[in-house]
N, C-alpha and C. Protein backbone atom coordinates (compact mmCIF):
# COMPACT_ATOMS: atom_id res chain seq x y z
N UNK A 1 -12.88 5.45 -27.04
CA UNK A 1 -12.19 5.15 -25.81
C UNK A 1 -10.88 4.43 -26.11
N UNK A 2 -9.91 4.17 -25.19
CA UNK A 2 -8.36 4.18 -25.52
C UNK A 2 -8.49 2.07 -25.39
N UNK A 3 -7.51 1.86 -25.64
CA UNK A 3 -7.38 0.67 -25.26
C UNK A 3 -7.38 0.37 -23.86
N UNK A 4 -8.05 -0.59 -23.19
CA UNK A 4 -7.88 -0.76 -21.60
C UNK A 4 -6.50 -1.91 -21.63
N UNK A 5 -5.75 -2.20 -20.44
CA UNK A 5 -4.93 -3.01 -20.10
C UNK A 5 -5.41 -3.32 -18.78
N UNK A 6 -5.46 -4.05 -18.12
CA UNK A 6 -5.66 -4.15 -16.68
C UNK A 6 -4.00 -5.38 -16.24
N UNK A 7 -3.59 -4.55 -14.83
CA UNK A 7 -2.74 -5.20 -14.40
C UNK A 7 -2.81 -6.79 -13.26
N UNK A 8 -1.88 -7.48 -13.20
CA UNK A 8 -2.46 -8.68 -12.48
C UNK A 8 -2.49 -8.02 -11.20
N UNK A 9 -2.50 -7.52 -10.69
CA UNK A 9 -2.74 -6.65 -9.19
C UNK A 9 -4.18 -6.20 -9.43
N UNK A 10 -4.26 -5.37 -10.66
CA UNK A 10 -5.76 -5.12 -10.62
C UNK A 10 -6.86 -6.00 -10.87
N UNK A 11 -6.47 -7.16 -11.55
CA UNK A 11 -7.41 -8.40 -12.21
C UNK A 11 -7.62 -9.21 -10.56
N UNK A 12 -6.70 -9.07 -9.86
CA UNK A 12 -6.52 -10.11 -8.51
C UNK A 12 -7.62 -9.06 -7.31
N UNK A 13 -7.42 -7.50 -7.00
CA UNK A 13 -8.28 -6.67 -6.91
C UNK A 13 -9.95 -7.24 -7.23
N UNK A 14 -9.98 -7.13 -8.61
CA UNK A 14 -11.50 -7.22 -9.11
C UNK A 14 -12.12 -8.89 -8.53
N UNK A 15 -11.24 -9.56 -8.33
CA UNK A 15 -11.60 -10.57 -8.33
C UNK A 15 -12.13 -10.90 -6.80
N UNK A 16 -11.26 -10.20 -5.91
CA UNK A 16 -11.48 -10.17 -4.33
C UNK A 16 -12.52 -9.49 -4.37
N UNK A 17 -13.05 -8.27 -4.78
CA UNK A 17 -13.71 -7.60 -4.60
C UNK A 17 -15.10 -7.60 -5.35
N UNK A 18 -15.03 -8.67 -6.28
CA UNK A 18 -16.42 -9.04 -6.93
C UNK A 18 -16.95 -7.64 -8.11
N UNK A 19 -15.54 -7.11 -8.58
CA UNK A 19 -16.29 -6.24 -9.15
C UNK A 19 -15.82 -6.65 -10.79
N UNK A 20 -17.18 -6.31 -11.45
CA UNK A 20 -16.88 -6.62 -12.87
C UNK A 20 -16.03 -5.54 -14.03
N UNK A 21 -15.35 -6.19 -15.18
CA UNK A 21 -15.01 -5.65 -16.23
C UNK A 21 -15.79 -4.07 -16.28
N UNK A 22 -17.04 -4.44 -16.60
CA UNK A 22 -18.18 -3.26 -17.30
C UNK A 22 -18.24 -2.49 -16.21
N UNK A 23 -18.10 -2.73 -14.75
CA UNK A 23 -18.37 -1.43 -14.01
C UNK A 23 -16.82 -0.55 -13.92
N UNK A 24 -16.09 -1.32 -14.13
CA UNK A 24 -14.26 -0.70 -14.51
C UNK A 24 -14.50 0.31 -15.57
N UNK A 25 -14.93 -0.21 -16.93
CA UNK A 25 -15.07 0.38 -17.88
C UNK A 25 -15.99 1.49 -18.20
N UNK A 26 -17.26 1.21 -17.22
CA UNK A 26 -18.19 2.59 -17.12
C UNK A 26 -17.80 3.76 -16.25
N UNK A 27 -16.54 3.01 -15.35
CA UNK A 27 -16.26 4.48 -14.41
C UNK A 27 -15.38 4.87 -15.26
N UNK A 28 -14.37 4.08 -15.99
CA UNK A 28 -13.66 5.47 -17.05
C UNK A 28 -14.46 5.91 -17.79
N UNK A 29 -15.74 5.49 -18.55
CA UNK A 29 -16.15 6.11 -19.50
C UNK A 29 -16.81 7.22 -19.30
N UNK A 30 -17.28 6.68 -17.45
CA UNK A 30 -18.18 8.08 -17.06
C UNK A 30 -18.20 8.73 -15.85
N UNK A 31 -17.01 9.18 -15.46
CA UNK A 31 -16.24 9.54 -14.18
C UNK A 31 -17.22 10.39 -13.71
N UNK A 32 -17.33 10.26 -12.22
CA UNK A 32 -18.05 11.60 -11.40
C UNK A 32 -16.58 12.40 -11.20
N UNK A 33 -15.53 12.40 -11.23
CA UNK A 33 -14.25 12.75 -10.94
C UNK A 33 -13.07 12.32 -11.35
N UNK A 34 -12.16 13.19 -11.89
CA UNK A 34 -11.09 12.23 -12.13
C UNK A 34 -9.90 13.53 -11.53
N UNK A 35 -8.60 12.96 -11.59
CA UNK A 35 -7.87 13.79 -10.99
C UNK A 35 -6.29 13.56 -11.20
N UNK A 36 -5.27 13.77 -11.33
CA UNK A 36 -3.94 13.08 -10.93
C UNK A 36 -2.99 13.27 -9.85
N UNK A 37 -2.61 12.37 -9.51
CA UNK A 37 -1.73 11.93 -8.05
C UNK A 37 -0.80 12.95 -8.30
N UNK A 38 0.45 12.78 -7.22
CA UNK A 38 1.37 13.34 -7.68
C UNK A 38 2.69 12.64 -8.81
N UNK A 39 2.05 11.38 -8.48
CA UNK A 39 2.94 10.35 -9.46
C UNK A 39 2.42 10.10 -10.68
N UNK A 40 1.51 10.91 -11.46
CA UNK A 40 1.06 11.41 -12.91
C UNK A 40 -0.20 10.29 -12.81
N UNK A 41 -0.22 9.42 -11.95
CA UNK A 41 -0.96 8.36 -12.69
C UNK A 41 -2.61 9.26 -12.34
N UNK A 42 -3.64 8.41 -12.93
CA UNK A 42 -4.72 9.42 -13.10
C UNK A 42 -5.81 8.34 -12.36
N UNK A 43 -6.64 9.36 -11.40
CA UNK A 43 -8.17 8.72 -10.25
C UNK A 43 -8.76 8.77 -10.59
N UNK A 44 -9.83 7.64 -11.16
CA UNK A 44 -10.86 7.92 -11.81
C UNK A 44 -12.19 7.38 -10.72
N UNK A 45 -12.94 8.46 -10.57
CA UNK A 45 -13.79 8.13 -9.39
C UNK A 45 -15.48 7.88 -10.08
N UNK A 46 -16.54 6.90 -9.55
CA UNK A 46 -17.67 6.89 -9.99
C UNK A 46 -18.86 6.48 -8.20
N UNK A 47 -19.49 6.97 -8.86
CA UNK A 47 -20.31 7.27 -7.43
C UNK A 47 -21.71 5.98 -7.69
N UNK A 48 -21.74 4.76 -6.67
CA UNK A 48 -22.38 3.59 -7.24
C UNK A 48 -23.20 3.83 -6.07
N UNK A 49 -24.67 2.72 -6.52
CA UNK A 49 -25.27 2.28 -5.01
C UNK A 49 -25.12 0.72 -4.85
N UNK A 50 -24.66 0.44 -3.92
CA UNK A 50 -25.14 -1.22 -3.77
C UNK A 50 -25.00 -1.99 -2.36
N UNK A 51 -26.38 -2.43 -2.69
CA UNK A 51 -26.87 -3.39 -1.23
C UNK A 51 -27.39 -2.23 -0.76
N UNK A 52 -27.92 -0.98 -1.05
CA UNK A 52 -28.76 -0.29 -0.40
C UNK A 52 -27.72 0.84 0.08
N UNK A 53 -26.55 0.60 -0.08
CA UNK A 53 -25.56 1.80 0.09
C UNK A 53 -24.76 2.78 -0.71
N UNK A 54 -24.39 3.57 -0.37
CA UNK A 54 -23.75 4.21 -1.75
C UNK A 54 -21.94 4.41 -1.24
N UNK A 55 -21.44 4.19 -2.33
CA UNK A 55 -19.95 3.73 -2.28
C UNK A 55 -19.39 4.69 -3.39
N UNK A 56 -18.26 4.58 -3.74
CA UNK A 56 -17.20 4.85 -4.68
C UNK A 56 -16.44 4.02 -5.28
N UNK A 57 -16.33 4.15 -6.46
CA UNK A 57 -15.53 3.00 -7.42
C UNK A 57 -14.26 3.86 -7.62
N UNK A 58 -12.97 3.58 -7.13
CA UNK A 58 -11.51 4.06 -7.18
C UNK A 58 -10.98 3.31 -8.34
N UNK A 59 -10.50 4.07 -9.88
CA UNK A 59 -9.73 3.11 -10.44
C UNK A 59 -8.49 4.16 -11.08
N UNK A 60 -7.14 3.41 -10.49
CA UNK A 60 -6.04 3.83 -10.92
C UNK A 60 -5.17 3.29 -11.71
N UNK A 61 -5.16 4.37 -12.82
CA UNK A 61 -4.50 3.78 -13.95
C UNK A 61 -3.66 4.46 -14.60
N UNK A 62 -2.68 4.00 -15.61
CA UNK A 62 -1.50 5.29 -16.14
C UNK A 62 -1.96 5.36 -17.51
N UNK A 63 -1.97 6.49 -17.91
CA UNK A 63 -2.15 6.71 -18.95
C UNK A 63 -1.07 7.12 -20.40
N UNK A 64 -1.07 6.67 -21.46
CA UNK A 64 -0.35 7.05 -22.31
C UNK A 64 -0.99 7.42 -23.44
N UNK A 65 -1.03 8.10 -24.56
CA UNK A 65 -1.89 8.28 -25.96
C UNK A 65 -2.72 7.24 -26.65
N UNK A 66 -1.84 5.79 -26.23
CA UNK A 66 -3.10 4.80 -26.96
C UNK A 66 -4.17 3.90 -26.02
N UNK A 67 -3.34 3.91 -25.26
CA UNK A 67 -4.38 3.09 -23.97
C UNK A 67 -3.94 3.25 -22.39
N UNK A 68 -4.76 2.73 -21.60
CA UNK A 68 -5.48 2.92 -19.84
C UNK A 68 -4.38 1.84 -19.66
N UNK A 69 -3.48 1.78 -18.45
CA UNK A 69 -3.50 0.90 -17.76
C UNK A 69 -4.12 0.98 -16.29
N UNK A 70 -4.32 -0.48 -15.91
CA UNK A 70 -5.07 0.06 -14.87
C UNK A 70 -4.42 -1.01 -14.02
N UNK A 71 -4.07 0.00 -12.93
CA UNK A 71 -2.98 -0.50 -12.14
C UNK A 71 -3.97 -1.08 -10.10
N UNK A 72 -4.70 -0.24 -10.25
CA UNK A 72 -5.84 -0.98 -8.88
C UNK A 72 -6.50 -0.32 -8.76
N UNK A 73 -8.04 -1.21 -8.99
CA UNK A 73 -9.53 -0.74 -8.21
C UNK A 73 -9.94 -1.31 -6.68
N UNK A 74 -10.93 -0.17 -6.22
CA UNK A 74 -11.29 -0.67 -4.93
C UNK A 74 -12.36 -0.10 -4.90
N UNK A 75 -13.15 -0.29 -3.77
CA UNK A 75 -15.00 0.62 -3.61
C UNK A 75 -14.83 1.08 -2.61
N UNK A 76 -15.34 2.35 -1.71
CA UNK A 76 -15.25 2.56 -0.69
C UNK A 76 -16.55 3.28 -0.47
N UNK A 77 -16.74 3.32 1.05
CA UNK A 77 -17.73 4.09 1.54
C UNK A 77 -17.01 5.79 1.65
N UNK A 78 -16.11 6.42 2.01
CA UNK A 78 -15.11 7.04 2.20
C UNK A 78 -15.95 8.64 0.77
N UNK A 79 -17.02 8.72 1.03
CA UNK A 79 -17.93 9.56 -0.33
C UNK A 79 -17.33 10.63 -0.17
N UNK A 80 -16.83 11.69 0.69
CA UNK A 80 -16.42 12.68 0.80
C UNK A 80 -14.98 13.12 0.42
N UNK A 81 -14.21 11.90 0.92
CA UNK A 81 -12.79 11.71 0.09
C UNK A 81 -12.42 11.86 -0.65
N UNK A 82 -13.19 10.70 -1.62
CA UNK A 82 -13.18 10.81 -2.92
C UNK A 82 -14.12 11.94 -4.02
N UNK A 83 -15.09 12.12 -3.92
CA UNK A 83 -15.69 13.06 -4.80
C UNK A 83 -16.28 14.71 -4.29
N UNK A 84 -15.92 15.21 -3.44
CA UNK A 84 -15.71 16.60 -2.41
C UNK A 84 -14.35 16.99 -2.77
């Protein structure tokens, strides 16, 4: 796997949102979807359950040959959006 970077937008993100390092790092490692914008940067989507619901882990990041940046995560209920 590439080097990760995470941006202070995305560290400030994870932090509002209570989501950890390792679930960042398991949705790149193990995407239900990934895709690119039209602005190259690349969606990496993972399909979670929690609190009894099932959500989506959104993480956007740019990519170059040695490492991820990762520019903002979020979770959503929104299942069809993202992985349909």
């Amino acid at each position: 796997m590439k080097r990760v970077r995470f941006s202070e937008h995305a560290l400030f993100q994870m932090r509002e949102r209570e989501l950890g390092r390792g679930l960042i790092l398991n949705t790149l490692a193990h995407p239900d979807k990934r895709y690119r914008q039209s602005s190259g940067r690349l969606v990496t989507v993972k399909h979670i359950f929690k609190n009894k619901k099932t959500y989506c882990v959104v993480v956007v990041s740019e990519e170059t040959p040695i490492a991820s940046k990762i520019i903002t995560v979020f979770v959503t209920s929104k299942i069809r959006k993202y992985l349909l």
